[in-house]
C-alpha atoms as a PDB file:
ATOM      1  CA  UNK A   1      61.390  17.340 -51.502  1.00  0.00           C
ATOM      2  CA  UNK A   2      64.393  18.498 -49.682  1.00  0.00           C
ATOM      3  CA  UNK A   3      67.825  19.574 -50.602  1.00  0.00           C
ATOM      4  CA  UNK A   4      71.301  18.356 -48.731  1.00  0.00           C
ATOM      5  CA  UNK A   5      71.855  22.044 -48.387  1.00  0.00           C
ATOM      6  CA  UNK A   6      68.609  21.681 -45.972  1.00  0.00           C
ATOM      7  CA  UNK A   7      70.778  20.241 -43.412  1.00  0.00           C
ATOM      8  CA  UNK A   8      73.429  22.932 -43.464  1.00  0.00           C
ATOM      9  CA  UNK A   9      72.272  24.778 -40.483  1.00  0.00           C
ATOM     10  CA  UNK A  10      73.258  21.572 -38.122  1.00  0.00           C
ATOM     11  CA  UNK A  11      76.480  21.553 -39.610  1.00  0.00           C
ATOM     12  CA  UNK A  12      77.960  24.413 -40.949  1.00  0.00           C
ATOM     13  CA  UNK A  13      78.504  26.215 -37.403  1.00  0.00           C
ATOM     14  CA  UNK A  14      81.313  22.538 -36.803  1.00  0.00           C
ATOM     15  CA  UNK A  15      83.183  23.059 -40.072  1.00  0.00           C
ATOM     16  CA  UNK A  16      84.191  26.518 -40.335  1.00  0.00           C
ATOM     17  CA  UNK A  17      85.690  26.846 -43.377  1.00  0.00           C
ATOM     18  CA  UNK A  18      84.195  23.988 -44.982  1.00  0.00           C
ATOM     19  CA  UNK A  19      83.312  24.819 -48.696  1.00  0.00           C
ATOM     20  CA  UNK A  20      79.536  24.158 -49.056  1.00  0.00           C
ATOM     21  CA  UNK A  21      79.720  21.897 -52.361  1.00  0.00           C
ATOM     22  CA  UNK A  22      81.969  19.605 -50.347  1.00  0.00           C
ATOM     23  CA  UNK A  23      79.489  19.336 -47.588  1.00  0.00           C
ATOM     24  CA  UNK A  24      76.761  18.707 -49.831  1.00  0.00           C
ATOM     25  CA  UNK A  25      78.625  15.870 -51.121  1.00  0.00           C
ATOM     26  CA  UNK A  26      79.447  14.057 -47.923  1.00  0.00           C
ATOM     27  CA  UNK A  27      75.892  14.824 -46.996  1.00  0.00           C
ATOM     28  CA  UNK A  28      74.941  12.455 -49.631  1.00  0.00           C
ATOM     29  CA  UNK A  29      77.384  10.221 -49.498  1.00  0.00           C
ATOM     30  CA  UNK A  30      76.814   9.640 -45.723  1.00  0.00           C
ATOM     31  CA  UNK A  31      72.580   9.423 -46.503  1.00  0.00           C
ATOM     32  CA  UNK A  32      73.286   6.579 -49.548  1.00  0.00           C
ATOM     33  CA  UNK A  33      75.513   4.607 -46.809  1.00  0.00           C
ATOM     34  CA  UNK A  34      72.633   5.065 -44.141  1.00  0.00           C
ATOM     35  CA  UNK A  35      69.765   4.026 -46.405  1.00  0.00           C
ATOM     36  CA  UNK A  36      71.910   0.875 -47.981  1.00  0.00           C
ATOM     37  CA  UNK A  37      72.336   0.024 -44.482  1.00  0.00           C
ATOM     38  CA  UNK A  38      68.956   0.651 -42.875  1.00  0.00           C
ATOM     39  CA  UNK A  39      66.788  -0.201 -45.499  1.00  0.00           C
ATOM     40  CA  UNK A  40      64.296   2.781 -43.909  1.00  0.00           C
ATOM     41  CA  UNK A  41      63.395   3.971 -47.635  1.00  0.00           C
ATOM     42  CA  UNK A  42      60.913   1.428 -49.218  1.00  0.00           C
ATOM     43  CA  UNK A  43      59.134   1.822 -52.883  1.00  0.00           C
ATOM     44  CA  UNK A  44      56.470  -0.414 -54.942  1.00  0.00           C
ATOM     45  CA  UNK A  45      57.973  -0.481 -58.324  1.00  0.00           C
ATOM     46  CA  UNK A  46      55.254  -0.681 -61.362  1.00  0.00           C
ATOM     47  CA  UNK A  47      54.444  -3.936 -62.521  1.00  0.00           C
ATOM     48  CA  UNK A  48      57.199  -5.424 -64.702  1.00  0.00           C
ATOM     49  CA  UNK A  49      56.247  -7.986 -67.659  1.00  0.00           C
ATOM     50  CA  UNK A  50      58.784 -10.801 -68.001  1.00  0.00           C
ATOM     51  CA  UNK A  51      58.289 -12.934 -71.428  1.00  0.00           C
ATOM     52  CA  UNK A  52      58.440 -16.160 -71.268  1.00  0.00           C
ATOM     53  CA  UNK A  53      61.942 -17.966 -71.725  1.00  0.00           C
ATOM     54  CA  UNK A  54      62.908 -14.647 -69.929  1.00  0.00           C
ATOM     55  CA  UNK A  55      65.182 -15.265 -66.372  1.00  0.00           C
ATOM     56  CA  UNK A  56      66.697 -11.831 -65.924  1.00  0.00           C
ATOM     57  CA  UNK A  57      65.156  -8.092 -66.120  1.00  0.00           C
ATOM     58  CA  UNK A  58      66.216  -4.552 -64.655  1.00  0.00           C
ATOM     59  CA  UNK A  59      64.759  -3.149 -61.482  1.00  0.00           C
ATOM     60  CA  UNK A  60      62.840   0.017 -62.343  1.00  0.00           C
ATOM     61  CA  UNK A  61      63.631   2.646 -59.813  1.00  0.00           C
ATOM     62  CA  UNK A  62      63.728   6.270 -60.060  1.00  0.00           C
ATOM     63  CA  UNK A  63      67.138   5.921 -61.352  1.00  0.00           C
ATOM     64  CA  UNK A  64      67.552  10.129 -61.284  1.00  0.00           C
ATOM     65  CA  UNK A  65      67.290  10.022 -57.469  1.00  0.00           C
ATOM     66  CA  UNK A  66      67.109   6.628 -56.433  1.00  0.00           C
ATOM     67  CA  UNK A  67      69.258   3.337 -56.773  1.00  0.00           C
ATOM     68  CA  UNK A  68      68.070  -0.119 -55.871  1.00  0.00           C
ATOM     69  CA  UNK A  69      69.205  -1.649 -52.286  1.00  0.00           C
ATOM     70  CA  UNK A  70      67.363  -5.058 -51.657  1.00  0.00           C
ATOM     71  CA  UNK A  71      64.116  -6.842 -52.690  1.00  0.00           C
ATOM     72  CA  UNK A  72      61.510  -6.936 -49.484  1.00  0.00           C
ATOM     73  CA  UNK A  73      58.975  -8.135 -51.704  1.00  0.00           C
ATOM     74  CA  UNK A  74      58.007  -9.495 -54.652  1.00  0.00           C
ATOM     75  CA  UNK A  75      54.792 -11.324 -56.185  1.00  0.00           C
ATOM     76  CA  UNK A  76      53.929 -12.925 -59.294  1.00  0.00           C
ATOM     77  CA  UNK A  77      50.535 -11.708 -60.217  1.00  0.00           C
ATOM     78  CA  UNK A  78      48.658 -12.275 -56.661  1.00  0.00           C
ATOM     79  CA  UNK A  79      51.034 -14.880 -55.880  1.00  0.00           C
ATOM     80  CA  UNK A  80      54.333 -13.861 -53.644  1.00  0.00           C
ATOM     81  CA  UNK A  81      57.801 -14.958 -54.593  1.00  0.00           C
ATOM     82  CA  UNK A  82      60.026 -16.298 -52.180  1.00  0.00           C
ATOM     83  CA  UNK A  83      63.155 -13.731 -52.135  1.00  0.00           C
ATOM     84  CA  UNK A  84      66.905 -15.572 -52.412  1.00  0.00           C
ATOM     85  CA  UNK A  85      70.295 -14.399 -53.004  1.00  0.00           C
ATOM     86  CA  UNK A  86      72.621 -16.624 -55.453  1.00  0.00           C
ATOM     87  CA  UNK A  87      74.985 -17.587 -52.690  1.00  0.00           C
ATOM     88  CA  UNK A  88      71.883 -19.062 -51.474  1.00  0.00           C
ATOM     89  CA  UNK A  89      70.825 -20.980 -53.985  1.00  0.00           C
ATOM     90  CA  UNK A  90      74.144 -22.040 -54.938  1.00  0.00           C
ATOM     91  CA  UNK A  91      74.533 -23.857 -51.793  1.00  0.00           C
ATOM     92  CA  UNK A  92      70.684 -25.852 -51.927  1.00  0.00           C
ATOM     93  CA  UNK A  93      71.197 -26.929 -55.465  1.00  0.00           C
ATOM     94  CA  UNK A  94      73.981 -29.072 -56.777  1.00  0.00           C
ATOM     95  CA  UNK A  95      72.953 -28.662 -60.626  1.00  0.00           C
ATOM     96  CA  UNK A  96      73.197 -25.216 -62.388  1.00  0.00           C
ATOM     97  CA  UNK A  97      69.533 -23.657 -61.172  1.00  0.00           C
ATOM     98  CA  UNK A  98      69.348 -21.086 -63.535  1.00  0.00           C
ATOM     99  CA  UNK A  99      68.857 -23.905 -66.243  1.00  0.00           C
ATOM    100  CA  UNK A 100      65.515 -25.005 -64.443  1.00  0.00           C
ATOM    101  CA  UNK A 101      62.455 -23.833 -66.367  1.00  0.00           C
ATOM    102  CA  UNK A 102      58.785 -24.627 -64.911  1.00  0.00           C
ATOM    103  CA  UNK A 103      56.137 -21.914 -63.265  1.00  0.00           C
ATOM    104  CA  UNK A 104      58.620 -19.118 -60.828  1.00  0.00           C
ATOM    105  CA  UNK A 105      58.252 -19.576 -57.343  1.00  0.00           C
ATOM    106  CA  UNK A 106      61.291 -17.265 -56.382  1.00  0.00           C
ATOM    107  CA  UNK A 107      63.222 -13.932 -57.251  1.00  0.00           C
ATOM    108  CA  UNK A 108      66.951 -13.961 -57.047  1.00  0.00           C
ATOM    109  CA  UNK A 109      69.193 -10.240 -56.555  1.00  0.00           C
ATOM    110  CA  UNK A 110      71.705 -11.021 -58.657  1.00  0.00           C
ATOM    111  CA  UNK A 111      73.108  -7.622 -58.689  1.00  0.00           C
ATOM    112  CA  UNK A 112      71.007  -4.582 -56.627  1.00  0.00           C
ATOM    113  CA  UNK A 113      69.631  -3.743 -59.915  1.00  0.00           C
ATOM    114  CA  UNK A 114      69.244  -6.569 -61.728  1.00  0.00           C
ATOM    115  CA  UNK A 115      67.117 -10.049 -60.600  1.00  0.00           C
ATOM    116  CA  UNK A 116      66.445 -13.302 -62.029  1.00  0.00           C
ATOM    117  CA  UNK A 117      63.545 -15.515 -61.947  1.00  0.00           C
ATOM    118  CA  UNK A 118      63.556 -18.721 -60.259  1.00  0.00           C
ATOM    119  CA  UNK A 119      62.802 -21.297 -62.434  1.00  0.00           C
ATOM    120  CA  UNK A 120      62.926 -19.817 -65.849  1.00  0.00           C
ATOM    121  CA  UNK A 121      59.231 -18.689 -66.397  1.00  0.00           C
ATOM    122  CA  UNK A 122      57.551 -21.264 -69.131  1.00  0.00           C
ATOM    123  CA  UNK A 123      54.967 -18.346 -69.873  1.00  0.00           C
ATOM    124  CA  UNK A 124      54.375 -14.423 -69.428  1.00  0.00           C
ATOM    125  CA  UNK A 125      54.816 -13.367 -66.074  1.00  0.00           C
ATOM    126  CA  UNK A 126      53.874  -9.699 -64.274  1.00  0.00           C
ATOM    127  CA  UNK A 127      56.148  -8.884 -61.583  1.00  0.00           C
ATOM    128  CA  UNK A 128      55.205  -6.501 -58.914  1.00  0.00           C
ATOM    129  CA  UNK A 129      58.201  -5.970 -55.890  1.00  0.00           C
ATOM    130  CA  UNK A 130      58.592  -3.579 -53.360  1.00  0.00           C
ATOM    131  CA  UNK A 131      62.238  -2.739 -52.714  1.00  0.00           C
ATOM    132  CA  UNK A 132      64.369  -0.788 -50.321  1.00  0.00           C
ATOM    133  CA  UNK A 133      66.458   2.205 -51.761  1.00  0.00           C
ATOM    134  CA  UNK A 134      69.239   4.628 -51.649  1.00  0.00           C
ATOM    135  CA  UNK A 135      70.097   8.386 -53.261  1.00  0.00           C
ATOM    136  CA  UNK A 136      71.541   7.888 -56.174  1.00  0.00           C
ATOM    137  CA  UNK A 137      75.154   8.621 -56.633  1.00  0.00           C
ATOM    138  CA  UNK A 138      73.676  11.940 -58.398  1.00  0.00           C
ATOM    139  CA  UNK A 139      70.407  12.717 -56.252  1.00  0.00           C
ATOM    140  CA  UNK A 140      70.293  16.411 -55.235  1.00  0.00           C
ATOM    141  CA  UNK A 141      67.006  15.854 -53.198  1.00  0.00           C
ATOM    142  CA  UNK A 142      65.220  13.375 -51.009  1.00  0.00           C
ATOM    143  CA  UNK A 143      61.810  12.696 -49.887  1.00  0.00           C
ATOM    144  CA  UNK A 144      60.475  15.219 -47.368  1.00  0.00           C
ATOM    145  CA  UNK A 145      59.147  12.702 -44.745  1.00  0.00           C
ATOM    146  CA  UNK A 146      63.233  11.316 -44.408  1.00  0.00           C
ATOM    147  CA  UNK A 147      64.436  14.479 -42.724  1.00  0.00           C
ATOM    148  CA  UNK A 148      63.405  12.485 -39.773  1.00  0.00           C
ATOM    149  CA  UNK A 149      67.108  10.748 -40.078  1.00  0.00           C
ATOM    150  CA  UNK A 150      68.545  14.028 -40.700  1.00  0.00           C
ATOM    151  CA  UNK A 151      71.203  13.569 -37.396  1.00  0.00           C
ATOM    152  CA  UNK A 152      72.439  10.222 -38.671  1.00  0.00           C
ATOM    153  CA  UNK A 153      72.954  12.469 -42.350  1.00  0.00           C
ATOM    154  CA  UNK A 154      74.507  14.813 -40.395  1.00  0.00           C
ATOM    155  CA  UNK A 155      76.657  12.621 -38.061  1.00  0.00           C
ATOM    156  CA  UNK A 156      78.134  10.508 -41.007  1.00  0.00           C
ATOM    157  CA  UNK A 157      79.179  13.350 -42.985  1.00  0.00           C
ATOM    158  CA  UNK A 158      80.847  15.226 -40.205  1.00  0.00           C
ATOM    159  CA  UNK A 159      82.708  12.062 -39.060  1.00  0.00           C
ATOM    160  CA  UNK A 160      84.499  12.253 -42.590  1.00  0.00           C
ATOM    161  CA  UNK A 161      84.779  15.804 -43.080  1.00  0.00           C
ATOM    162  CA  UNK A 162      86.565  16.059 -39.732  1.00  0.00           C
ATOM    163  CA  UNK A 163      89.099  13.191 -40.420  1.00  0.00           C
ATOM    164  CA  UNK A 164      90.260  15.305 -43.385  1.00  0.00           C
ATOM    165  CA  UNK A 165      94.056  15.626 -42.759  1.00  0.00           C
ATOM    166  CA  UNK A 166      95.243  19.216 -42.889  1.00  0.00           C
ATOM    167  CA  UNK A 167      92.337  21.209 -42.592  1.00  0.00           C
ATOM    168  CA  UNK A 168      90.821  23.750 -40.162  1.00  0.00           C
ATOM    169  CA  UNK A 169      87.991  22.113 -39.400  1.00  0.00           C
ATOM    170  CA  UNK A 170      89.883  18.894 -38.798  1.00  0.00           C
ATOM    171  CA  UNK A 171      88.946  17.210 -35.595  1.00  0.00           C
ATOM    172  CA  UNK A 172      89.832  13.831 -35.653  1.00  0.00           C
ATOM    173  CA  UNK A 173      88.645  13.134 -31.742  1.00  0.00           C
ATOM    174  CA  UNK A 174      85.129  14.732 -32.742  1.00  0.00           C
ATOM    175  CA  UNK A 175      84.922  12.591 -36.082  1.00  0.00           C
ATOM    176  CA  UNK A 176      85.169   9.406 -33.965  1.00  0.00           C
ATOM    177  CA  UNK A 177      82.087  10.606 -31.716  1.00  0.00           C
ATOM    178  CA  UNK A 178      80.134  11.296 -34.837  1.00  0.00           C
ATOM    179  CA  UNK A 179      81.492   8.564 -36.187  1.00  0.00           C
ATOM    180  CA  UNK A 180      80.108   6.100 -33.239  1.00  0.00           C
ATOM    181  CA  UNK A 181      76.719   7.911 -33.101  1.00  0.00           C
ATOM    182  CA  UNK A 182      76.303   7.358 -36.599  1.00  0.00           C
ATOM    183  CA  UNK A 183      76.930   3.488 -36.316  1.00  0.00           C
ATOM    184  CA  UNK A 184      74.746   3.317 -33.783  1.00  0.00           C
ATOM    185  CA  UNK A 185      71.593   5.498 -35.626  1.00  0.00           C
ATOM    186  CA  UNK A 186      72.160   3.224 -38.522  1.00  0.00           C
ATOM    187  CA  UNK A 187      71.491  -0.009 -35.972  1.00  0.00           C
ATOM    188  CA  UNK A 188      69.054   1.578 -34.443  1.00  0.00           C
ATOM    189  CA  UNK A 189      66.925   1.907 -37.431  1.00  0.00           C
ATOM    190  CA  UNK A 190      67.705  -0.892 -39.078  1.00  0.00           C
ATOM    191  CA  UNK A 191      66.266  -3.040 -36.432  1.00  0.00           C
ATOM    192  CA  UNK A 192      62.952  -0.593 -36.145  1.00  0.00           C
ATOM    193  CA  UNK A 193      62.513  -1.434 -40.192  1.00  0.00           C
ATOM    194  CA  UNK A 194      63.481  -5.177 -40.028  1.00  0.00           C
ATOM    195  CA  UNK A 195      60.589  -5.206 -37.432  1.00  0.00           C
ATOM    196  CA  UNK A 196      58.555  -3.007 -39.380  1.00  0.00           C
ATOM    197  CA  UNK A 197      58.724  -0.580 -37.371  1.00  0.00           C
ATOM    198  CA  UNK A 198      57.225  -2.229 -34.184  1.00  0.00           C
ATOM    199  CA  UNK A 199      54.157  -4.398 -36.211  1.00  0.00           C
ATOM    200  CA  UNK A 200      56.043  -7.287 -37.421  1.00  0.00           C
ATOM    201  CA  UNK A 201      58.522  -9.646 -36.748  1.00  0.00           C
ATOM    202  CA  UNK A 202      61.822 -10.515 -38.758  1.00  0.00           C
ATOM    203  CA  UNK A 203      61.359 -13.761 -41.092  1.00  0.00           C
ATOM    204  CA  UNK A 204      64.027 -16.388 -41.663  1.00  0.00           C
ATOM    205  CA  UNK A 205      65.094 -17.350 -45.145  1.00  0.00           C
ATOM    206  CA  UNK A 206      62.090 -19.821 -46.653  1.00  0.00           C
ATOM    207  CA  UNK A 207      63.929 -23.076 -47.319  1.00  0.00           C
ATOM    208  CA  UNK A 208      63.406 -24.658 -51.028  1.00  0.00           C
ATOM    209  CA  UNK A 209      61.204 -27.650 -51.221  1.00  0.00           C
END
């Protein structure tokens, strides 16, 4: 695993004067913005047993280090689950759908931690889901193999540490360079994982039948 304090060396020699616990901080800060936006960092939860007469349950992340994002993919038993948001399904039904009961064809993110079934499940379900994730608010490390985005960490937290007012490593002109190259790093991956990274292709919203 590594440590924010990893990426002080590409830092550290910008914000002279910079204490280190405050770097750390934006480090993190800037790497939980990155991943939320990205969606780089994907995890297969365990399988989660739903009772019956049961629409809502808790995603089951690492919750130490990380916090949920988005569902990518979820299945009931062997069977997959069409993914919706509420907005969504809001607008395709004019009844209240979370009343409907029947065998679920489809997982709604209510909030990033919590999803309901779609219908109500009539009998036991097992839920398996991969998800996208972020640091937690709290996370002092981060998988190894993500030091590969360690210039977009970098670039975010420097953009706000150098738009402090009143300090001497404030540089607003420099934090709006960082600030742009961070934008674009966070496009730039985002579009490599929405096409899975060069062997896929990016899938419209499955309409209800």
């Amino acid at each position: 695993m590594a440590a924010w304090s990893d990426l002080f060396p590409d830092m550290m020699g910008r914000i002279h004067g910079c204490p280190a616990p405050l770097v750390e901080n934006e480090l993190r800060r800037a790497a939980i913005d990155f991943f939320r936006r990205s969606r780089v960092w994907k995890v297969m939860l365990d399988p989660i047993l739903v009772p019956a007469n049961t629409a809502e349950f808790d995603l089951m992340a690492d919750v130490s280090t990380q916090f949920p994002v988005r569902i990518e993919k979820a299945w009931n038993g062997a069977w997959p689950l069409a993914v919706y948001t509420a907005e969504g399904m809001d607008a395709d039904f004019k009844d209240n759908w979370m009343t409907h009961q029947g065998q679920s064809t489809g997982i709604v993110q209510m909030v990033p931690n919590s999803v309901r079934l779609y219908p109500i499940p009539v009998s036991d379900v097992t839920i398996t889901a991969r998800i996208s994730v972020s640091p937690s608010d709290t996370a002092t490390l981060f998988p190894d193999e993500y030091l590969r985005y360690r210039r977009a960490f970098t670039d975010g937290a420097l953009a706000e540490l150098m738009s402090y007012e009143g300090e001497v490593w404030s540089n607003p002109e420099r934090a709006e360079f960082f600030r742009e190259r961070f934008e674009a790093e966070i496009g730039t991956f985002a579009a490599q994982a929405a096409h899975a990274f060069g062997r896929g292709r990016v899938r419209s919203r499955p309409k209800l039948c």
